[in-house]
Protein backbone atom coordinates (compact mmCIF):
# COMPACT_ATOMS: atom_id res chain seq x y z
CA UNK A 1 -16.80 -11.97 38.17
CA UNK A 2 -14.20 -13.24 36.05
CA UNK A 3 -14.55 -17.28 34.82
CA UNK A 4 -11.41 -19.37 35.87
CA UNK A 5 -9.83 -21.30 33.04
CA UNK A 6 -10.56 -24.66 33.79
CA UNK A 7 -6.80 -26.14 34.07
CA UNK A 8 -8.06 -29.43 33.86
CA UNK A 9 -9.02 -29.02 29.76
CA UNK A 10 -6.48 -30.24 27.06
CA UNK A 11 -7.17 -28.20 24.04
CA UNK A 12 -5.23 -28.70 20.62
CA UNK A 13 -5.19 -26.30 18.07
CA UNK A 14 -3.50 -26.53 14.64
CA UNK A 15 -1.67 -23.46 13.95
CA UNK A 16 0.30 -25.19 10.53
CA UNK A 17 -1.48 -22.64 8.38
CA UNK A 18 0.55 -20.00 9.88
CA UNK A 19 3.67 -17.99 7.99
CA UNK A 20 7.14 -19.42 8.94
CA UNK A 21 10.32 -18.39 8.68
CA UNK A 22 13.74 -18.99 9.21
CA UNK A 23 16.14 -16.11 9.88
CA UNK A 24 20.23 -17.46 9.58
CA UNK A 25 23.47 -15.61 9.36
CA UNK A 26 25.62 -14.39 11.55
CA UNK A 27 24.11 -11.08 12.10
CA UNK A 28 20.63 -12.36 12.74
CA UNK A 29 20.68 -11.24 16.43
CA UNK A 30 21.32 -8.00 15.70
CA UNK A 31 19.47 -7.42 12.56
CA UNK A 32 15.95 -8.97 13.94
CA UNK A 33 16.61 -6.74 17.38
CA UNK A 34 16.71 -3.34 14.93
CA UNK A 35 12.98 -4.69 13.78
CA UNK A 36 11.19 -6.28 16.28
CA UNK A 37 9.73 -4.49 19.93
CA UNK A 38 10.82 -7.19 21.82
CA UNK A 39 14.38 -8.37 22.43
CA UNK A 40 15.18 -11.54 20.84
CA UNK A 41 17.90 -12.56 22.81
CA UNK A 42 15.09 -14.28 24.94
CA UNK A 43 14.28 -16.55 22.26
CA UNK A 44 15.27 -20.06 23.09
CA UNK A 45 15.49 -23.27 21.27
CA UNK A 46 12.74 -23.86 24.47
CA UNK A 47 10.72 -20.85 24.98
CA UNK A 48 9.34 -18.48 22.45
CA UNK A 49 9.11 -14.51 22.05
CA UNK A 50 6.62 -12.55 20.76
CA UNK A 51 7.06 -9.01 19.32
CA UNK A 52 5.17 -6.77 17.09
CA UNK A 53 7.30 -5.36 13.70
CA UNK A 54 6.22 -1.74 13.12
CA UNK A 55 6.76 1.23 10.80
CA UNK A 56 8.45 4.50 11.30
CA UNK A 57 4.88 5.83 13.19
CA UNK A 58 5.18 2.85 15.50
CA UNK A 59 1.77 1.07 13.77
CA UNK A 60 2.09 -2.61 13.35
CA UNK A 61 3.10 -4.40 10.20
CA UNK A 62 3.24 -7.53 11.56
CA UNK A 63 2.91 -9.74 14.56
CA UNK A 64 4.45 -12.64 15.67
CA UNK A 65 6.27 -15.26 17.47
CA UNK A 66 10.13 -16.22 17.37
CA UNK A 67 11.92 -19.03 18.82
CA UNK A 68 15.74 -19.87 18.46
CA UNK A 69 17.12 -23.25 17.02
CA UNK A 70 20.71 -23.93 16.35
CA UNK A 71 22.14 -21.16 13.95
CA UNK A 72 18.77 -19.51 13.28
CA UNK A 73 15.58 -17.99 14.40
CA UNK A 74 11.93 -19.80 13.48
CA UNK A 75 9.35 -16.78 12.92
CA UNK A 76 5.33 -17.47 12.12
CA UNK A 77 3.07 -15.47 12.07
CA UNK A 78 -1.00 -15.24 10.54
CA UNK A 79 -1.29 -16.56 7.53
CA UNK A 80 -2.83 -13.25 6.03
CA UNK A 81 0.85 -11.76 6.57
CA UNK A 82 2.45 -14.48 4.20
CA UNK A 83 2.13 -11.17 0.99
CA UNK A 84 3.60 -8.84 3.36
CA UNK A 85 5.52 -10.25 6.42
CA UNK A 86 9.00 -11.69 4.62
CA UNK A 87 9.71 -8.71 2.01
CA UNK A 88 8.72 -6.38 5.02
CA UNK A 89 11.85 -7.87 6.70
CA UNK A 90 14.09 -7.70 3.72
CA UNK A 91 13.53 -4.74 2.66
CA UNK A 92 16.19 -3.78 5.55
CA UNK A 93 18.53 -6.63 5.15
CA UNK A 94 21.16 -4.02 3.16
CA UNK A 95 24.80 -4.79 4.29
CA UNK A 96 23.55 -7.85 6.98
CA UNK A 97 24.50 -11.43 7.12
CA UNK A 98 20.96 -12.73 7.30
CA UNK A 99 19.24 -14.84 4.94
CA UNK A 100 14.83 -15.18 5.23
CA UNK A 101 13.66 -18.20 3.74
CA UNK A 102 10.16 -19.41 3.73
CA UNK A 103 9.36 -22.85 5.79
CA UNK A 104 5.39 -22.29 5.48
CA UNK A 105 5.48 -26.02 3.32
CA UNK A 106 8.12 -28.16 5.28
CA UNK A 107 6.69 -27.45 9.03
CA UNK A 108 3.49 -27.85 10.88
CA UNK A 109 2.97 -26.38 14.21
CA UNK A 110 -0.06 -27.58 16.57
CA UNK A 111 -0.26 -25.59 19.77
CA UNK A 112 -1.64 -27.79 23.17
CA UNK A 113 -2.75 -26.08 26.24
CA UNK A 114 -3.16 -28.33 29.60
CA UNK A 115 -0.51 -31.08 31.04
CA UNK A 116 0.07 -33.77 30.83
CA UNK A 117 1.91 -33.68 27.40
CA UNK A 118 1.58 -36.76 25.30
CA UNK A 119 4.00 -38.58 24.53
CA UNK A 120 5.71 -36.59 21.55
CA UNK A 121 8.09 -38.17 18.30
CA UNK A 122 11.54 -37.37 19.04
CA UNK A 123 11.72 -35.38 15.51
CA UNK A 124 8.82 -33.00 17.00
CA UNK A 125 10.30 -29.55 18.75
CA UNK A 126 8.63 -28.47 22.24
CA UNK A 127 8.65 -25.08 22.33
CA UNK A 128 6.94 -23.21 25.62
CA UNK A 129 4.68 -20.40 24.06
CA UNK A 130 1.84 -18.15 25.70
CA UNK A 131 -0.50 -17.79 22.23
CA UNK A 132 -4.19 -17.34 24.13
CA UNK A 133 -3.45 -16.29 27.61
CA UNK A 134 -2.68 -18.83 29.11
CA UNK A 135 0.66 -21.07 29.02
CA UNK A 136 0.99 -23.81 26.61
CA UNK A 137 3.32 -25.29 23.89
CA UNK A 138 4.11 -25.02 20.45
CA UNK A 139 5.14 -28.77 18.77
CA UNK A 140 6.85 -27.55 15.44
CA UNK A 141 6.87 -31.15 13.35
CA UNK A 142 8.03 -31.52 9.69
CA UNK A 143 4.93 -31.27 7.68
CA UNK A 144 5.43 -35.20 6.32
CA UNK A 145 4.34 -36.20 10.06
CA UNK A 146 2.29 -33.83 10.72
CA UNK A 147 -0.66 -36.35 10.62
CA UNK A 148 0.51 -38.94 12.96
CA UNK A 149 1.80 -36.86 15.22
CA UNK A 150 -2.23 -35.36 15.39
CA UNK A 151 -3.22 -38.53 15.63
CA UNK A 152 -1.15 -39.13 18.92
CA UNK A 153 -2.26 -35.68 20.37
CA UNK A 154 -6.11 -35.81 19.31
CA UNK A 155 -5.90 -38.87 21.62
CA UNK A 156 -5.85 -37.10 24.97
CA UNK A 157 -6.66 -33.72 23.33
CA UNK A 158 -9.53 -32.04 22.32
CA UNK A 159 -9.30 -30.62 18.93
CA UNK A 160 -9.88 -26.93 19.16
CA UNK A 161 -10.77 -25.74 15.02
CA UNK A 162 -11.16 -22.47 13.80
CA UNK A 163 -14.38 -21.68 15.29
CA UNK A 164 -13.84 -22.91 18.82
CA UNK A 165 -10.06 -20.89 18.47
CA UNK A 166 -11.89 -17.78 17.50
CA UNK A 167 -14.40 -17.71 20.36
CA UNK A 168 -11.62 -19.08 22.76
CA UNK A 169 -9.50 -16.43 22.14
CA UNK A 170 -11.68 -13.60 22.30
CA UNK A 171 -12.95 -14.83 25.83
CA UNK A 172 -9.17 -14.51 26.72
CA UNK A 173 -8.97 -10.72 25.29
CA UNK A 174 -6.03 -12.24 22.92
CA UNK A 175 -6.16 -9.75 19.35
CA UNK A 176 -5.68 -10.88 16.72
CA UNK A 177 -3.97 -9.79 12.77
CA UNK A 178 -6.86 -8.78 10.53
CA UNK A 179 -9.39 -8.17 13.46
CA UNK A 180 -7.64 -6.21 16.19
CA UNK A 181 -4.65 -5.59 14.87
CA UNK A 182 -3.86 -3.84 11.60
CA UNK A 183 -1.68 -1.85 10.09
CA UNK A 184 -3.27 1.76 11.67
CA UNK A 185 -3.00 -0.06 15.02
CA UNK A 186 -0.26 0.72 17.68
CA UNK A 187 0.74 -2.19 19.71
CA UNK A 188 0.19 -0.61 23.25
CA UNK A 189 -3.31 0.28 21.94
CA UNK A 190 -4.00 -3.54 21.38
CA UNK A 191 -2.87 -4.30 25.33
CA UNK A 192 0.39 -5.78 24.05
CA UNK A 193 2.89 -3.50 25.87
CA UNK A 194 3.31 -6.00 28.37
CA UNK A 195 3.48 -9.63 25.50
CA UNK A 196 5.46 -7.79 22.86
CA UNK A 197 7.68 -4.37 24.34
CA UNK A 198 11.14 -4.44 25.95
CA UNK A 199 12.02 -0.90 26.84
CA UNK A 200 15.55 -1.90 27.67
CA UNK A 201 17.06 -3.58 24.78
CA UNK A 202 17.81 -0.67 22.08
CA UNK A 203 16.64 0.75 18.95
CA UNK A 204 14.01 -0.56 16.94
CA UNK A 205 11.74 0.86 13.84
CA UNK A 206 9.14 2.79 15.14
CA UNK A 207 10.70 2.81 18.58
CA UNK A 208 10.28 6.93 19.18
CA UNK A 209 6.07 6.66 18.92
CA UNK A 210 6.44 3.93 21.42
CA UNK A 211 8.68 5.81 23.74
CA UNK A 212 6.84 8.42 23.98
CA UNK A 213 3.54 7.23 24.31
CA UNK A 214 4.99 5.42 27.79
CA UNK A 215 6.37 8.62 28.80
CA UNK A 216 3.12 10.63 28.48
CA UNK A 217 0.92 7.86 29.04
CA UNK A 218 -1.48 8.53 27.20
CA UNK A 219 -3.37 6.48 24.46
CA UNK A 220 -6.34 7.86 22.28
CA UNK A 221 -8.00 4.32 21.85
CA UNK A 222 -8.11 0.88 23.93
CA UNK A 223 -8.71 -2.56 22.98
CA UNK A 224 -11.52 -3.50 25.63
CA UNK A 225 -14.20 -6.03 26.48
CA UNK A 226 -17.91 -5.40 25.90
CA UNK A 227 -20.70 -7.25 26.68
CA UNK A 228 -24.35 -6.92 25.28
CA UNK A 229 -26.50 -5.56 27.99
CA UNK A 230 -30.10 -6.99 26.34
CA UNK A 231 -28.54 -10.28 25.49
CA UNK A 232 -28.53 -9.22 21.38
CA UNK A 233 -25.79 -10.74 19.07
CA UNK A 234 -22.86 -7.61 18.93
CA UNK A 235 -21.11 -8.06 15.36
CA UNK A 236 -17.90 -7.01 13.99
CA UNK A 237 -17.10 -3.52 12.76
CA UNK A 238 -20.37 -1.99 14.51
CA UNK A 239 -19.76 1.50 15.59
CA UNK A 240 -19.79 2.17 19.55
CA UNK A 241 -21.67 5.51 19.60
CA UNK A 242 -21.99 8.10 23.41
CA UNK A 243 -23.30 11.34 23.76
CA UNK A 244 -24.14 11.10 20.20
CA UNK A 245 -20.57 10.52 19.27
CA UNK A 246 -18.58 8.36 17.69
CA UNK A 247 -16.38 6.93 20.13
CA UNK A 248 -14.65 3.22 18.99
CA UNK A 249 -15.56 -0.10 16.94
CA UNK A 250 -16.02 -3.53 17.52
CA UNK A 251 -13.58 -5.97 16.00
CA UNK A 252 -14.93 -9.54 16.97
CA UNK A 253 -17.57 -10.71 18.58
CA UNK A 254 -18.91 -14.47 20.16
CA UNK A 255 -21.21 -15.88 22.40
CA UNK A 256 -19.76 -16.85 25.90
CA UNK A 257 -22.11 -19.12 27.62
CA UNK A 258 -25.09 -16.97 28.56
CA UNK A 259 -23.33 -13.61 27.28
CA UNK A 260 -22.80 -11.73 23.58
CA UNK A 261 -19.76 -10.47 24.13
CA UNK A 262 -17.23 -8.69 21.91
CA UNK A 263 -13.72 -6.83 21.33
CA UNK A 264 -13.46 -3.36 20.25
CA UNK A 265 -11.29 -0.31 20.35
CA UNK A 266 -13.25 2.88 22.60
CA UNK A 267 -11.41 6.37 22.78
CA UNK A 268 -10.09 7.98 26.00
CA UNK A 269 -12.81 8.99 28.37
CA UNK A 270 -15.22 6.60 27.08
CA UNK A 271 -13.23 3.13 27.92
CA UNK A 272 -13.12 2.90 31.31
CA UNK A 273 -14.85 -0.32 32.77
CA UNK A 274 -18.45 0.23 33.45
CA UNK A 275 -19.32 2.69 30.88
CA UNK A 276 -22.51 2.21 29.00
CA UNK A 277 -22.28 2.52 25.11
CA UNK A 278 -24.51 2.02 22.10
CA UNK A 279 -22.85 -0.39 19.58
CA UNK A 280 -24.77 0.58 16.18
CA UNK A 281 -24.56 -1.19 12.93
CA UNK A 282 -25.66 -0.79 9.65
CA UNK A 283 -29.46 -1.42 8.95
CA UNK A 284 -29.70 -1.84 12.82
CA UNK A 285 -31.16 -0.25 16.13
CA UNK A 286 -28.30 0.45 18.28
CA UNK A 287 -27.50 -2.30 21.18
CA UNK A 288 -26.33 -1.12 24.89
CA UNK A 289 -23.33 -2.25 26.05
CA UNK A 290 -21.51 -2.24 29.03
CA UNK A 291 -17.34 -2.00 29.02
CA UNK A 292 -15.53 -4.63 30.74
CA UNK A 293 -12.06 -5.80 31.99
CA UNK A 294 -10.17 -8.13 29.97
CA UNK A 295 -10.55 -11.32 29.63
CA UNK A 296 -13.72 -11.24 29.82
């Protein structure tokens, strides 16, 4: 049986390490659509978007989250894509009106899940945004009041750091860049199809892979849930091994209350939920695991 979320808990997290960008000029709209897997024209100065950016084989590059404000777009995205994520975008800017500039030191962006809000400053954006699973909001504040305004929120808040975010996010199935996603990972393979894909809104980069892997419905790998059947730590990057075979990976792994529990990729015919699997890593017996639905 799955755990409810307990609705009642206020957790703040502080995403301000994150990469941000601005995207202005009058082709914006159409230049971001042409890159991203989700339409932006759902973007609001009130509600964010998330997408995936891909390559010509439809494996990720990048992903993020975009909201609108005024005459631009606000990006972020992990802070391991700040190398990669902006010239990845520019690269295509050829004969566009868009301008990418780099806001990573003039914003912070804390993220609260549970109601009520606190009070916020009137120079803080509220910006609805579904980053773990569960609905919440993003409070983009200029990095100069960044610390008061934490203050105010840590008040009726409970600070959520890395550590707590990592095994909180996990227990919610959410991947993540660097762990489950990377750049030999295709977005529907990371259960994102349904966060990050609009089939309706036109061309994109890497749009054909993702096409026809709806149409055919098929996927070689899954991101799924595992959980440790004798109670033994799982850790990241162990191999899941099944008739002797090779069959997936683990990407991240926590403890859940009474439960080792992890996130890993399993191929077709060994995923589905209920399936018992050795997770083996090096200079280590092998650990039986069960496959679970998501979140666990």
């Amino acid at each position: 049986m799955k755990a409810e979320f307990n609705s009642s808990v206020r957790l703040f997290f502080d995403l301000s390490a994150r990469v941000k960008l601005r995207v202005t000029g009058a082709d914006r709209l159409r230049f971001l659509n042409g890159q991203l897997t989700n339409d932006v024209r759902k973007a609001t100065d009130t509600k964010t978007v998330e997408a995936c950016v891909l390559n010509a084989k439809g494996k990720m590059d990048a992903h993020l989250f975009l909201h609108a404000k005024d005459d631009s777009f606000l990006l972020d995205a992990e802070a391991a894509l700040a190398p990669t994520l902006q010239p990845r975008l520019e690269r295509y800017v050829i004969a566009d009106d868009v301008v990418i500039q780099d806001l990573r030191a003039q914003w912070s962006i804390f993220h609260l899940i549970g109601q009520p809000l606190p009070k916020i400053s009137a120079t803080a954006r509220v910006v609805l945004a579904n980053r773990f699973g569960e609905d919440g909001h993003d409070l983009w504040i200029e990095a100069a009041q960044s610390n008061e305004l934490a203050t105010t929120v840590s008040r009726t808040f409970g600070l959520c750091d890395e550590k707590c975010a990592e095994g909180f996010r996990i227990r919610q199935g959410i991947p993540r860049w660097g762990c489950e996603l990377t750049s030999e990972i295709i977005p529907i393979e990371a259960n994102l199809e349904g966060r990050c894909i609009d089939y309706e809104k036109g061309c994109y980069i890497g749009q054909e892979t993702i096409s026809r892997m709806k149409m055919s419905g098929q996927r070689n790998k899954q991101l799924c849930g595992v959980v440790s059947l004798d109670n033994l730590p799982l850790k990241s990057g162990a191999r899941l091994v099944a008739e002797g075979k090779d069959v997936g990976w683990l990407t991240s792994a926590t403890r859940s209350g009474d439960r080792e529990i992890a996130l890993g990729y399993i191929k077709r015919r060994f995923n589905a939920v209920g399936s018992r699997l050795d997770a083996v890593a090096p200079e280590s017996d092998g650990i039986r695991v069960e496959v679970v639905d998501l979140p666990f």
